[in-house]
N, C-alpha and C. Protein backbone atom coordinates (compact mmCIF):
# COMPACT_ATOMS: atom_id res chain seq x y z
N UNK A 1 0.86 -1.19 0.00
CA UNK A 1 0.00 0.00 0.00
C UNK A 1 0.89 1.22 0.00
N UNK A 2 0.72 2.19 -1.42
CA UNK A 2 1.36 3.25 -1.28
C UNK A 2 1.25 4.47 -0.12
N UNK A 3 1.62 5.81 -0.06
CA UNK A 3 1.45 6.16 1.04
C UNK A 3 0.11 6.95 0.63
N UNK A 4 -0.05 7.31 -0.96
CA UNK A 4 -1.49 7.78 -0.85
C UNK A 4 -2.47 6.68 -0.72
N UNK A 5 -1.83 5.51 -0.70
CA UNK A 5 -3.22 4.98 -0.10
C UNK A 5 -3.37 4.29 0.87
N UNK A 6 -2.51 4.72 2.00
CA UNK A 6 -2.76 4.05 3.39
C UNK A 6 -4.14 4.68 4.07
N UNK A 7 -4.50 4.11 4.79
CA UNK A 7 -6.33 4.49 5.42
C UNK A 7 -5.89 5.66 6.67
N UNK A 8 -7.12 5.93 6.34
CA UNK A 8 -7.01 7.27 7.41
C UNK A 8 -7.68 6.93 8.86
N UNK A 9 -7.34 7.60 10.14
CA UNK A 9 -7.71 7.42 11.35
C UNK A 9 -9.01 6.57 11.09
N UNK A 10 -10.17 7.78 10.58
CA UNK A 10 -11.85 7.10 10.81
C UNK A 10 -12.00 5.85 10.07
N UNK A 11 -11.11 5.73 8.83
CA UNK A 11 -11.24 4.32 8.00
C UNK A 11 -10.91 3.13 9.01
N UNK A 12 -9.82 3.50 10.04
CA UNK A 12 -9.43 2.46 10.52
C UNK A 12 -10.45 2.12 11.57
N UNK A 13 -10.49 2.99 12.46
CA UNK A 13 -11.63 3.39 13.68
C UNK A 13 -12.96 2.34 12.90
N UNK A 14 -13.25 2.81 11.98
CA UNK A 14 -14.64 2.12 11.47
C UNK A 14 -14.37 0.69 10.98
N UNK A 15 -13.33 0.43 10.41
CA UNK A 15 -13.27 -1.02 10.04
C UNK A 15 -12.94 -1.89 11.14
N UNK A 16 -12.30 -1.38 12.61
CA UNK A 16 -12.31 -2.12 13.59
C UNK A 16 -13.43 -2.53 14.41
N UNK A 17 -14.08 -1.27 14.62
CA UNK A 17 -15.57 -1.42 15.31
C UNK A 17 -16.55 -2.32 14.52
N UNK A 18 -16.48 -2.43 13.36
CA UNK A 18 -17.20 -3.52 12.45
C UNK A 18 -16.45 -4.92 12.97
N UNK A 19 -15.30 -5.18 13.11
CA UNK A 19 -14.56 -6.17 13.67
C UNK A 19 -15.18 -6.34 14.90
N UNK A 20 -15.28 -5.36 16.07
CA UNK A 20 -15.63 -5.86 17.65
C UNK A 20 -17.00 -6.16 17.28
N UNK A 21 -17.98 -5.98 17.17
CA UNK A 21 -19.13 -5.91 16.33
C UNK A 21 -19.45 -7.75 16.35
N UNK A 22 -18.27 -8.12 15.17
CA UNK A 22 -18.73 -9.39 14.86
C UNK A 22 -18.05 -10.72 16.07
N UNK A 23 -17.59 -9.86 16.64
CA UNK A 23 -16.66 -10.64 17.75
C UNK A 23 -17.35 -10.50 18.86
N UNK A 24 -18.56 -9.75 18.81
CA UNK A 24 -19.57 -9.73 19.76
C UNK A 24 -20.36 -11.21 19.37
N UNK A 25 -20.85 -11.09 18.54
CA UNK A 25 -21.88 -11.97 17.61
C UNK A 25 -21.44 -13.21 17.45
N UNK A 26 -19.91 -13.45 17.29
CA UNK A 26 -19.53 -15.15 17.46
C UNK A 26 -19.56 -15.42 19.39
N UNK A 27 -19.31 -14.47 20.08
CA UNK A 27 -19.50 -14.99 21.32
C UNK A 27 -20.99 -14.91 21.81
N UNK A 28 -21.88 -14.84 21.19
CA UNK A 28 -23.37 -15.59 20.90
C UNK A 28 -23.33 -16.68 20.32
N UNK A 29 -22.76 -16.65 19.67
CA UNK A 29 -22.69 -18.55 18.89
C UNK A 29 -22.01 -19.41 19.93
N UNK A 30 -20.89 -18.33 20.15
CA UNK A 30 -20.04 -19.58 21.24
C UNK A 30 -20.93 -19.92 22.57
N UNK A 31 -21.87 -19.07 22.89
CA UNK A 31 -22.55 -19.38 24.47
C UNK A 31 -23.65 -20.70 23.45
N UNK A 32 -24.56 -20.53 23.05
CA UNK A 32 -24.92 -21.55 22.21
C UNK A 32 -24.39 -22.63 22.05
N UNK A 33 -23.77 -22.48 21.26
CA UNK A 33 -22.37 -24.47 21.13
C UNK A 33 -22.42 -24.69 22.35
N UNK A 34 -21.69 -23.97 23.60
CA UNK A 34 -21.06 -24.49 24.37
C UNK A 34 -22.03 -25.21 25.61
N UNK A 35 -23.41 -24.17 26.05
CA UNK A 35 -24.16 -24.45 26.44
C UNK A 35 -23.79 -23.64 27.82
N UNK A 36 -23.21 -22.58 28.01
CA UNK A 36 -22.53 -21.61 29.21
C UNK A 36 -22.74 -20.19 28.83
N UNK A 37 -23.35 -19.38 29.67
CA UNK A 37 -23.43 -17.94 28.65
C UNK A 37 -21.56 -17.53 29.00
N UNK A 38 -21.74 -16.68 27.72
CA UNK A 38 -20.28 -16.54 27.59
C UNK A 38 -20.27 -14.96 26.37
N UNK A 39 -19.46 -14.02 27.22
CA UNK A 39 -19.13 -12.46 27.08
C UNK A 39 -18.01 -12.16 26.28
N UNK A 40 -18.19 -11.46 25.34
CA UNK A 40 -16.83 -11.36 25.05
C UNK A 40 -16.21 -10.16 25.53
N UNK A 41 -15.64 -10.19 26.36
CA UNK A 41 -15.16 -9.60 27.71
C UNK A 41 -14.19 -7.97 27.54
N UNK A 42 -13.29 -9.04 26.01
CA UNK A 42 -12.55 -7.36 25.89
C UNK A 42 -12.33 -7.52 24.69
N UNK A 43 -11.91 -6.67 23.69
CA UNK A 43 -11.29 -6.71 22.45
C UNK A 43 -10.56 -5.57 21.55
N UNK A 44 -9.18 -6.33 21.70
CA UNK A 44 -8.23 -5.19 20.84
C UNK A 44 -8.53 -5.20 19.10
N UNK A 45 -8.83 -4.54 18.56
CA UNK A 45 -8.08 -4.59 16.86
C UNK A 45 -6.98 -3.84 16.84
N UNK A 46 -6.54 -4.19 15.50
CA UNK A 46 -5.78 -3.35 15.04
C UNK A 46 -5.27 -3.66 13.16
N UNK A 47 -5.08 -2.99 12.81
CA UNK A 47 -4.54 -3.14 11.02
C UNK A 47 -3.66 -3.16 10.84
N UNK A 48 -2.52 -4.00 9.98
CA UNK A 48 -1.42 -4.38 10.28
C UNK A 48 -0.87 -4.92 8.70
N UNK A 49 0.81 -4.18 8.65
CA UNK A 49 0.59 -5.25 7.51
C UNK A 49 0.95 -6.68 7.68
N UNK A 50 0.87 -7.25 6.55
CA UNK A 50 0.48 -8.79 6.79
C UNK A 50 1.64 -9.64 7.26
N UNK A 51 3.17 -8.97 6.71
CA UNK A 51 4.37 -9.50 7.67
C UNK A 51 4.44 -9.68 8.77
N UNK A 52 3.86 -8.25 9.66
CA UNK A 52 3.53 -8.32 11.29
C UNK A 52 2.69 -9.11 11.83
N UNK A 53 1.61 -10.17 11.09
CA UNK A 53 0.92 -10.83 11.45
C UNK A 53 1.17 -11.97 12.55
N UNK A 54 2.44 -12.86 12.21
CA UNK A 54 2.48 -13.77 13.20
C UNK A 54 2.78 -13.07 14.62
N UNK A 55 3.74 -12.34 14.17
CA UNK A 55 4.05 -11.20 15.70
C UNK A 55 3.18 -10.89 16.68
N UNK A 56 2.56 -10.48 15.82
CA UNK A 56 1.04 -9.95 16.66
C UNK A 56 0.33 -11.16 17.49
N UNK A 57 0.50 -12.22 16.85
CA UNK A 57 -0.60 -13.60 17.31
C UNK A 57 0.51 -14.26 18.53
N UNK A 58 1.79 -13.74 18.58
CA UNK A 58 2.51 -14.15 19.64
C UNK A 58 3.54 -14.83 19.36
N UNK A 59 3.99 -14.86 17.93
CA UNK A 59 4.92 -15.37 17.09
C UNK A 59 4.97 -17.14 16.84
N UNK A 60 5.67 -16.79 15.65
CA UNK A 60 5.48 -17.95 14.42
C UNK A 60 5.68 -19.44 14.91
N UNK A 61 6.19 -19.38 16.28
CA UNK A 61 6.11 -21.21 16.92
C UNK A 61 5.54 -21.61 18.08
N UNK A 62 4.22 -20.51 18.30
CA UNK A 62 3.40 -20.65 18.75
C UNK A 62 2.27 -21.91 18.05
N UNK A 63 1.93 -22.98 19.11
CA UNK A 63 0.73 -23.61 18.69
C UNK A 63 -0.34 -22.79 18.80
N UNK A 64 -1.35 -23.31 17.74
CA UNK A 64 -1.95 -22.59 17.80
C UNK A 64 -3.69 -23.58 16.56
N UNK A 65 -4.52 -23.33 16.96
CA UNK A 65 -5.79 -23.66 15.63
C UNK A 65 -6.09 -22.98 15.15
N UNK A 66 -6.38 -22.90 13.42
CA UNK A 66 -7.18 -22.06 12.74
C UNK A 66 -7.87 -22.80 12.23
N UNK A 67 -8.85 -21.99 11.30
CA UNK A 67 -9.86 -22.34 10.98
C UNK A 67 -10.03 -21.40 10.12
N UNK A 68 -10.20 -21.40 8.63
CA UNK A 68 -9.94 -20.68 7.71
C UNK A 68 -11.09 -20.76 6.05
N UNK A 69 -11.76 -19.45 5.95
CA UNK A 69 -12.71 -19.94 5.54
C UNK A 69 -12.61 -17.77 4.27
N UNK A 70 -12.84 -18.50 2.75
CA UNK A 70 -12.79 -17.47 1.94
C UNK A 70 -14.04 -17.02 2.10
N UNK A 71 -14.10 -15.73 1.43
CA UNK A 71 -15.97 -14.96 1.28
C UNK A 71 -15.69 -14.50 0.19
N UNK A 72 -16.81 -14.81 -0.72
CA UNK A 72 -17.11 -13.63 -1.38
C UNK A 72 -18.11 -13.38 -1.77
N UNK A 73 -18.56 -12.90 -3.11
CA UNK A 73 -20.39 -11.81 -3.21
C UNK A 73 -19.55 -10.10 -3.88
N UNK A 74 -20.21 -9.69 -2.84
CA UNK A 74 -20.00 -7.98 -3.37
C UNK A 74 -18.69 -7.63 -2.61
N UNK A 75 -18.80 -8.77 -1.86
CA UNK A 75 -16.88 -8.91 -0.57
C UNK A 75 -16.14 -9.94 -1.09
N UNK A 76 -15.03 -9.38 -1.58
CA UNK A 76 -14.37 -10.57 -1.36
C UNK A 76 -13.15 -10.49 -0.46
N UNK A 77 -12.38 -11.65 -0.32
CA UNK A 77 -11.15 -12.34 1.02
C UNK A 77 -11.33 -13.18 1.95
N UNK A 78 -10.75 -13.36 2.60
CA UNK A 78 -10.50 -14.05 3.51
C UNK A 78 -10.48 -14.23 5.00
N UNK A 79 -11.15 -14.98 6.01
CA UNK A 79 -11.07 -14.72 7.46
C UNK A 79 -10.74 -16.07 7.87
N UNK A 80 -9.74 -16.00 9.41
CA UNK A 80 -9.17 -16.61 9.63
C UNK A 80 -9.79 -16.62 11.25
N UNK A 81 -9.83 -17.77 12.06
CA UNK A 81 -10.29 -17.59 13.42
C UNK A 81 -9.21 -18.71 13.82
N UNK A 82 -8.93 -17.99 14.91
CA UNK A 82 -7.32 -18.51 15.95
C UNK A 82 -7.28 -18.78 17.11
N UNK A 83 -7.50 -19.64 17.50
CA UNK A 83 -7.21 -20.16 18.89
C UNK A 83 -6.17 -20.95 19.56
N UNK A 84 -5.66 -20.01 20.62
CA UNK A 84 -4.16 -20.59 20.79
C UNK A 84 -4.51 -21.79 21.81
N UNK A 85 -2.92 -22.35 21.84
CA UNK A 85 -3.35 -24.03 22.38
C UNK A 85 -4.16 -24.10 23.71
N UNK A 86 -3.72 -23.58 24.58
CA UNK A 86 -4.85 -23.72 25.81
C UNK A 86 -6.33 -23.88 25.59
N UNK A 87 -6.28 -22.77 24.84
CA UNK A 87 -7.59 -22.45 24.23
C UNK A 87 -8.80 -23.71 23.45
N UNK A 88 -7.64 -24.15 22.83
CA UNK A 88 -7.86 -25.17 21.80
C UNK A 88 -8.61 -26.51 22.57
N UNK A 89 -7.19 -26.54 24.02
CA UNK A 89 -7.80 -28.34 24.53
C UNK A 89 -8.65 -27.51 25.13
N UNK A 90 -9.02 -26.28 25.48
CA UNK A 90 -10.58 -25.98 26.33
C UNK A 90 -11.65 -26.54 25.35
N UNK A 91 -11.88 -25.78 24.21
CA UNK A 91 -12.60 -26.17 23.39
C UNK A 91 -13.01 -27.74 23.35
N UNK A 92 -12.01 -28.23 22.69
CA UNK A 92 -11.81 -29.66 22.46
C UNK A 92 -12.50 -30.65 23.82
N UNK A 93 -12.05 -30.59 25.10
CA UNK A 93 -12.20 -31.10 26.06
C UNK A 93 -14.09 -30.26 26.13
N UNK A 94 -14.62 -29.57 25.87
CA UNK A 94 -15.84 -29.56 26.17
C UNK A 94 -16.99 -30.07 24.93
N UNK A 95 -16.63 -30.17 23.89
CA UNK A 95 -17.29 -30.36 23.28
C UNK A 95 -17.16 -31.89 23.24
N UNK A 96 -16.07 -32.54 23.26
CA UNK A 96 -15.77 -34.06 23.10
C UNK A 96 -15.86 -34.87 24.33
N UNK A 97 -14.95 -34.10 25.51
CA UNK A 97 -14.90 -35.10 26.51
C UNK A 97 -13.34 -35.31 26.90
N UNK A 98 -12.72 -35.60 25.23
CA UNK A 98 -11.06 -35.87 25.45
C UNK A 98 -10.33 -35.04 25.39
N UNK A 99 -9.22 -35.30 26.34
CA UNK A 99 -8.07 -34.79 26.40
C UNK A 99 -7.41 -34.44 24.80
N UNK A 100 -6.67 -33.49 24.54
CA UNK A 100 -6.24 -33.23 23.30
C UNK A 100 -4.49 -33.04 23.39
N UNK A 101 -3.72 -33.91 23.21
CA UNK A 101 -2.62 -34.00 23.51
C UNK A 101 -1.45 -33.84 22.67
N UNK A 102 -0.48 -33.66 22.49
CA UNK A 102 0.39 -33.31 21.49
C UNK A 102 -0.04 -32.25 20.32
N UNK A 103 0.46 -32.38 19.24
CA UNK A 103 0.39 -31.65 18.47
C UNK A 103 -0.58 -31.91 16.64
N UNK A 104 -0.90 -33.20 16.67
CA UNK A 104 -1.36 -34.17 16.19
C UNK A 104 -3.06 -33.72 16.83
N UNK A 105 -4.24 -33.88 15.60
CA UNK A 105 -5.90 -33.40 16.12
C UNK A 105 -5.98 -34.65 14.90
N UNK A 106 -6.82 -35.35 15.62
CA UNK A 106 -7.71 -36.83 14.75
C UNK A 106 -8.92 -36.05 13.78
N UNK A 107 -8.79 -36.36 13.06
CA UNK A 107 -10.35 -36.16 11.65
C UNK A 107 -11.44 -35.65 12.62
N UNK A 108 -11.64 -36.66 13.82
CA UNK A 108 -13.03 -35.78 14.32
C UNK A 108 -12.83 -34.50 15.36
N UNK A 109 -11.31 -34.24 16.08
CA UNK A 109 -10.91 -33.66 16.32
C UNK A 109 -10.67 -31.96 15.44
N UNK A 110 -10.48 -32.21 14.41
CA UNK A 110 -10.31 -31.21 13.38
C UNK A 110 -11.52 -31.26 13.28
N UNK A 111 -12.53 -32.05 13.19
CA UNK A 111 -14.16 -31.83 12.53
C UNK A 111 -15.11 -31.02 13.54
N UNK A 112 -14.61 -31.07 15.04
CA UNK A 112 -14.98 -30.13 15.66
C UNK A 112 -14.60 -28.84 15.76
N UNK A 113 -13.32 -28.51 15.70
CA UNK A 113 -12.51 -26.84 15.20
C UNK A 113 -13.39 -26.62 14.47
N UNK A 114 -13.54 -27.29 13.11
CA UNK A 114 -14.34 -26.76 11.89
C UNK A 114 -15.38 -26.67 12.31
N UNK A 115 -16.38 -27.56 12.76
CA UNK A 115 -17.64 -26.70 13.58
C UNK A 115 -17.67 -25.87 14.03
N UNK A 116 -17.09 -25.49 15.06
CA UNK A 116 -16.67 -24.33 16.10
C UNK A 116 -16.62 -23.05 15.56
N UNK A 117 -15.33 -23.10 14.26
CA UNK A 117 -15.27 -21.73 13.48
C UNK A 117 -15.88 -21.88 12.29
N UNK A 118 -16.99 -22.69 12.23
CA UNK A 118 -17.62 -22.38 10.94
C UNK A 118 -18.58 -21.26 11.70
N UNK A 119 -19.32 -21.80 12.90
CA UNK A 119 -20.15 -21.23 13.55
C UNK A 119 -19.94 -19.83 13.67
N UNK A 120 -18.53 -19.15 14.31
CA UNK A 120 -18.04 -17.97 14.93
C UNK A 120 -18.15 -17.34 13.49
N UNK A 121 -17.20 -18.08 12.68
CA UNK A 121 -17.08 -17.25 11.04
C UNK A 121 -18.25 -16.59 11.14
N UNK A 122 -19.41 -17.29 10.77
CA UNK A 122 -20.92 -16.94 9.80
C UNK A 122 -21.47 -16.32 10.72
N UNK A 123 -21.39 -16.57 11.99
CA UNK A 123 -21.95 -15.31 12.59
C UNK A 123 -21.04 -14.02 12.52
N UNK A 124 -20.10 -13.65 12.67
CA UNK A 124 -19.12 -12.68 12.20
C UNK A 124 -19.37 -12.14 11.17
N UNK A 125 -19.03 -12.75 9.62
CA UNK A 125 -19.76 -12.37 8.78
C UNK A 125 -21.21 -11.87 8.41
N UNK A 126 -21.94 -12.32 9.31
CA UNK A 126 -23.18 -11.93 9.39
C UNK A 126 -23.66 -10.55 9.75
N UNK A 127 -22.67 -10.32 11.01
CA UNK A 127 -23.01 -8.96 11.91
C UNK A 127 -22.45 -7.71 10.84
N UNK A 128 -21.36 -8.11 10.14
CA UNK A 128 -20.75 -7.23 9.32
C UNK A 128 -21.19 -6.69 8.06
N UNK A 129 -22.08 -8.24 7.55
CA UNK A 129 -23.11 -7.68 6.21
C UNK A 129 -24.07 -7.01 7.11
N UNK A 130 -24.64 -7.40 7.83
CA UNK A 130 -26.21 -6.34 8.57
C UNK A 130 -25.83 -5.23 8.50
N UNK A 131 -24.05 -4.81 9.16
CA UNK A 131 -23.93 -3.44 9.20
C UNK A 131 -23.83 -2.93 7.81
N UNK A 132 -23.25 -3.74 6.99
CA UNK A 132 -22.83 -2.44 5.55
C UNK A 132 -23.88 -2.80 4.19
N UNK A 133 -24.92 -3.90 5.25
CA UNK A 133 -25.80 -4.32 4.07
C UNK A 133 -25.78 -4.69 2.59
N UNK A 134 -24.95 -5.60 2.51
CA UNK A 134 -24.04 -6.39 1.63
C UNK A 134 -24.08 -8.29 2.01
N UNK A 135 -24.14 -8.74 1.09
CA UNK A 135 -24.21 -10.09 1.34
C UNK A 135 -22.73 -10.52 1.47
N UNK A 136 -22.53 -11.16 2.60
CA UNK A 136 -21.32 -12.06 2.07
C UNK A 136 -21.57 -14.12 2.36
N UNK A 137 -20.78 -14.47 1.34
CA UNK A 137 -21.01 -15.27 1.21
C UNK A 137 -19.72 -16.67 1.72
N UNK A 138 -19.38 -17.14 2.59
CA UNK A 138 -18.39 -17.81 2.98
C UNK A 138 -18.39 -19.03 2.28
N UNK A 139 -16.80 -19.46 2.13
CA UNK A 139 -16.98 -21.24 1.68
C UNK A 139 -16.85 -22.30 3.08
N UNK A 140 -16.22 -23.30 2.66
CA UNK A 140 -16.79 -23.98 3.86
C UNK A 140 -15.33 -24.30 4.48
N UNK A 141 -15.59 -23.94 5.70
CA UNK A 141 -13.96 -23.74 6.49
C UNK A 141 -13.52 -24.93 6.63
N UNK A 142 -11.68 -24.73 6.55
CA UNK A 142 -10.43 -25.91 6.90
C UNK A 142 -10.09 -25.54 8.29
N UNK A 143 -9.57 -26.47 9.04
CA UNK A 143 -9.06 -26.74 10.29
C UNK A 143 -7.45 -26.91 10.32
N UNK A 144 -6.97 -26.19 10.99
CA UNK A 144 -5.37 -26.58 10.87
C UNK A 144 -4.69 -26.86 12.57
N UNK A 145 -3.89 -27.49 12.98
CA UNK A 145 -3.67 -27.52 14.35
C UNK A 145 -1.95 -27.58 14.42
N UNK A 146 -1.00 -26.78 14.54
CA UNK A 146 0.27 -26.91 14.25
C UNK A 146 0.64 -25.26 14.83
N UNK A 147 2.10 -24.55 14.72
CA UNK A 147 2.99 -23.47 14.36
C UNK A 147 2.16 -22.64 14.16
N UNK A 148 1.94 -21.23 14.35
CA UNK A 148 1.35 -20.13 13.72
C UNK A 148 1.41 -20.30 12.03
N UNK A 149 2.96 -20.07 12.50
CA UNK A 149 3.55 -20.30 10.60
C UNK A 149 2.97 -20.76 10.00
N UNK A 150 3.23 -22.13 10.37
CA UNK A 150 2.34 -23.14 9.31
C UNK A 150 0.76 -22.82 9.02
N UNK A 151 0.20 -22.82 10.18
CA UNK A 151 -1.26 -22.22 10.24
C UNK A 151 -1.64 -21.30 9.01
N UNK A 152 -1.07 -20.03 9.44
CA UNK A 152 -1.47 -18.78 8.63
C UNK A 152 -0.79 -19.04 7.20
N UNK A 153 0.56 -19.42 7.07
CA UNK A 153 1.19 -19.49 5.77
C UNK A 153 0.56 -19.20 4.74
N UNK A 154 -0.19 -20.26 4.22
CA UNK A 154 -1.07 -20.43 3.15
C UNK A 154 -1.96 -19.38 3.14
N UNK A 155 -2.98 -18.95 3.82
CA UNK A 155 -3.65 -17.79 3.80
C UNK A 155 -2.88 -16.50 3.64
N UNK A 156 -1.74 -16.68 4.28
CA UNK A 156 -1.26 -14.83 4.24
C UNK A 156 -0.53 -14.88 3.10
N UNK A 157 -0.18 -15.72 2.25
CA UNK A 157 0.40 -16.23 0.93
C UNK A 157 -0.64 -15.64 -0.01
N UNK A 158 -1.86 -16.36 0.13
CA UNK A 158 -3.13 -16.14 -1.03
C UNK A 158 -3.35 -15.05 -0.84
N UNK A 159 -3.69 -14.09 0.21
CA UNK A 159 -4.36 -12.94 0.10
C UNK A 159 -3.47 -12.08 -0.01
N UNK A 160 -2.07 -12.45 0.28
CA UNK A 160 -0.52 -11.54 0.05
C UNK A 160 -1.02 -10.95 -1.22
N UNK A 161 -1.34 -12.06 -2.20
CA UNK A 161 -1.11 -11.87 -3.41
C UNK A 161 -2.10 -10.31 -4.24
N UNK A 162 -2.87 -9.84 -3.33
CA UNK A 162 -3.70 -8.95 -3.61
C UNK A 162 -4.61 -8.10 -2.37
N UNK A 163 -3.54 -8.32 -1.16
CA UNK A 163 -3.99 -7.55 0.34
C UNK A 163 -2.76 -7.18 0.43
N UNK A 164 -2.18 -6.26 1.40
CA UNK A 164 -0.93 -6.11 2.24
C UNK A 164 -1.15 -5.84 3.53
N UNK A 165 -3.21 -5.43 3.73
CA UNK A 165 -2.71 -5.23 5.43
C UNK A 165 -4.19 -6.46 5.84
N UNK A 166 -3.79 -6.72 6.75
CA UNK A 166 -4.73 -7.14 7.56
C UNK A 166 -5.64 -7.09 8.51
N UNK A 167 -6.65 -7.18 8.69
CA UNK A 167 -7.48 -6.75 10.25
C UNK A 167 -7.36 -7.71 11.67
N UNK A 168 -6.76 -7.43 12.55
CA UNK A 168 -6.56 -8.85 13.08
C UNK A 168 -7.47 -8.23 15.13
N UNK A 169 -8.30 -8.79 15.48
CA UNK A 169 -8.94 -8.89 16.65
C UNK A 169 -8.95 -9.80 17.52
N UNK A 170 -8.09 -9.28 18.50
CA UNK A 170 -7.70 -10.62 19.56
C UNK A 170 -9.02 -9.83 20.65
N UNK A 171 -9.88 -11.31 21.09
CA UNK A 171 -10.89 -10.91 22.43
C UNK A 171 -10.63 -12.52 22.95
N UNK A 172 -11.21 -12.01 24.12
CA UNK A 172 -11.19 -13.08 25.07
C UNK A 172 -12.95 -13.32 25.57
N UNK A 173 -13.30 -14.77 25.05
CA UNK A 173 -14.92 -15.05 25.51
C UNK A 173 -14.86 -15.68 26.72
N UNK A 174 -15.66 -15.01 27.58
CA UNK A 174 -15.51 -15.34 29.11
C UNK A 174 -17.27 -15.87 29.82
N UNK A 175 -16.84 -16.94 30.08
CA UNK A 175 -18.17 -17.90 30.06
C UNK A 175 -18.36 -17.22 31.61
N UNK A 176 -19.25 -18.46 32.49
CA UNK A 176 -19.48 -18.66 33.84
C UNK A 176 -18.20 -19.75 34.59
N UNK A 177 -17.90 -20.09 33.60
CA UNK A 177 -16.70 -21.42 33.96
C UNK A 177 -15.70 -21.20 33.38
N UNK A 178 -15.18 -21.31 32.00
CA UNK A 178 -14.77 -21.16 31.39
C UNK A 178 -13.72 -20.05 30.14
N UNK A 179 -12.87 -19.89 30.37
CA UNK A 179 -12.22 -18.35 29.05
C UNK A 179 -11.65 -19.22 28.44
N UNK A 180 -12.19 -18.32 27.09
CA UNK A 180 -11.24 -19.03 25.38
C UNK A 180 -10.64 -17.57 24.83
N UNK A 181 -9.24 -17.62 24.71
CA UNK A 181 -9.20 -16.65 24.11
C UNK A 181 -9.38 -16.88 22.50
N UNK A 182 -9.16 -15.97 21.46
CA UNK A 182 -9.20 -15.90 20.18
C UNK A 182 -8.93 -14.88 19.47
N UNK A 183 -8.57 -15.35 18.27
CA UNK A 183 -8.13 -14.17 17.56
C UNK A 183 -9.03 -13.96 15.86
N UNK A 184 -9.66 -13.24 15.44
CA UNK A 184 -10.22 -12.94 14.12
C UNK A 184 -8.87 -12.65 13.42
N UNK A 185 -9.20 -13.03 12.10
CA UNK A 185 -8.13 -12.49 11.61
C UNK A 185 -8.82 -11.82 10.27
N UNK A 186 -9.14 -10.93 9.40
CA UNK A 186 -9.55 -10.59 8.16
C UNK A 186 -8.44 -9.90 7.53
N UNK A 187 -8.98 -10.34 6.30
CA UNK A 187 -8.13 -10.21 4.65
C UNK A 187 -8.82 -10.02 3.96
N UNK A 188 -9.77 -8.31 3.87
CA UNK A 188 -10.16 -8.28 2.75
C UNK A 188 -9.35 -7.85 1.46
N UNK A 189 -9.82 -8.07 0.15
CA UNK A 189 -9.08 -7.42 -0.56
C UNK A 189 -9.63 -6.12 -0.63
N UNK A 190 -8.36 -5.50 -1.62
CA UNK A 190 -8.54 -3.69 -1.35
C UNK A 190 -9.35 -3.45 -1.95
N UNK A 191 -10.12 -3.70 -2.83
CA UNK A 191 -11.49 -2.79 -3.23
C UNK A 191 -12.71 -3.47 -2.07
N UNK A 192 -12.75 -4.42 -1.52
CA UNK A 192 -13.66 -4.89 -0.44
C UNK A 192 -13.03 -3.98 0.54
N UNK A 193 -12.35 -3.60 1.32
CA UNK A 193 -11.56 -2.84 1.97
C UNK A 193 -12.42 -1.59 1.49
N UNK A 194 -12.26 -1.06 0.67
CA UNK A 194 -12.70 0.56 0.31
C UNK A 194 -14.31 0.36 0.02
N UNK A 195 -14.64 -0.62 -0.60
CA UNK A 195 -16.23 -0.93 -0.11
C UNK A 195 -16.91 -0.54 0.90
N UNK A 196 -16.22 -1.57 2.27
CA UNK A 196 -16.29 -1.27 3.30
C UNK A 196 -16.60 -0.19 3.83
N UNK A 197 -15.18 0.82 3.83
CA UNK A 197 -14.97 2.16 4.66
C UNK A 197 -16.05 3.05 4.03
N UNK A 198 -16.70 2.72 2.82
CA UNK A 198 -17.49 3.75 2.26
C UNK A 198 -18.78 3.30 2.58
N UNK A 199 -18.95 2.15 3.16
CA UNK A 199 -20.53 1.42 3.49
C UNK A 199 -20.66 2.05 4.79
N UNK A 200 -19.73 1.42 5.51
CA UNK A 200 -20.09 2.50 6.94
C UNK A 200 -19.71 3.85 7.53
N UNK A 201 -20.18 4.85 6.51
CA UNK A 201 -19.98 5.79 6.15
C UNK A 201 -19.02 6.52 6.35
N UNK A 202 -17.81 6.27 5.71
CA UNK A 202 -16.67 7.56 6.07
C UNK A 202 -16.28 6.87 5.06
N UNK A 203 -16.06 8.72 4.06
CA UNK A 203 -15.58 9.12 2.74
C UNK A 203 -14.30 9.39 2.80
């Protein structure tokens, strides 16, 4: 992104609050799944370019799950939902029962992540079309359980190819029992990007 076209304060301000927004709305899905009401308690954004990404998530040999799922419609890119390992055997251990050990997640193990953030995704996505009244349309999310690196690689590769910054929202959902932290990650591309900033109104 050249320097005439880096985003201005309110562009950013507004594309984050659309971020806390939907990070409200997956921790409604998550009290649901889980069967615990559950808050999403706090939440940083911030825009970043996409090199700084693993940094930000706590760096590149961090374990960590994603769950990774394209959109498009009148939006297009990419969102990514991150849950670091603690996080992960919380998850795992409530929805299954088992312990989640090493670094290694079994087919049904991964088939629950993918539940989990298909759920958070589409509600996310959801809160974000209501606001800019735009359809978006998600495909159907992969599960990854390994390295940040490895995790994100592939995604920050594909959307490299036509993004440079990223939206990334770390909150923490805080049940009655229970905290998961997590991280959103979005990649829109730049005309979805300027879509955006002009849907929720700032020119």
């Amino acid at each position: 992104m050249n320097e005439d076209q880096e985003m201005k304060p309110l562009e950013i301000d507004a594309l984050t609050e659309a971020g806390n927004i939907g990070a409200g709305h997956a921790a409604t899905s998550l009290s649901k799944l889980l069967r615990e009401h559950i808050m999403n308690s706090s939440t940083q954004s911030m825009i970043i370019p996409i090199e700084q990404v693993p940094e930000a998530l706590g760096g590149a040999e961090k374990v960590i799950a994603g769950i990774y799922t394209t959109f498009e419609g009148e939006l297009s890119g990419g969102l990514l939902m991150l849950f670091p390992e603690d996080s992960t055997k919380t998850l795992v251990k409530l929805l299954s029962g088992q312990e989640l050990e090493g670094y290694e997640i079994t087919d049904f193990e991964a088939s629950l992540l993918s539940e989990v953030g298909n759920i958070c995704l589409c509600w996310y996505l959801s809160a974000i079309s209501k606001m800019i009244g735009i359809d978006i349309t998600p495909s159907v999310p992969v599960a990854a359980y390994d390295m940040t690196g490895a995790v994100i690689d592939l995604p920050l590769i594909e959307l490299g190819k036509v993004a440079d910054h990223a939206m990334v929202i770390k909150t923490n959902f805080k049940g009655e029992v229970h905290e998961i932290d997590g991280f959103f990650l979005m990649l829109p591309e730049p005309e979805s990007q300027k879509i955006m900033v002009k849907k929720l109104g700032v020119v």
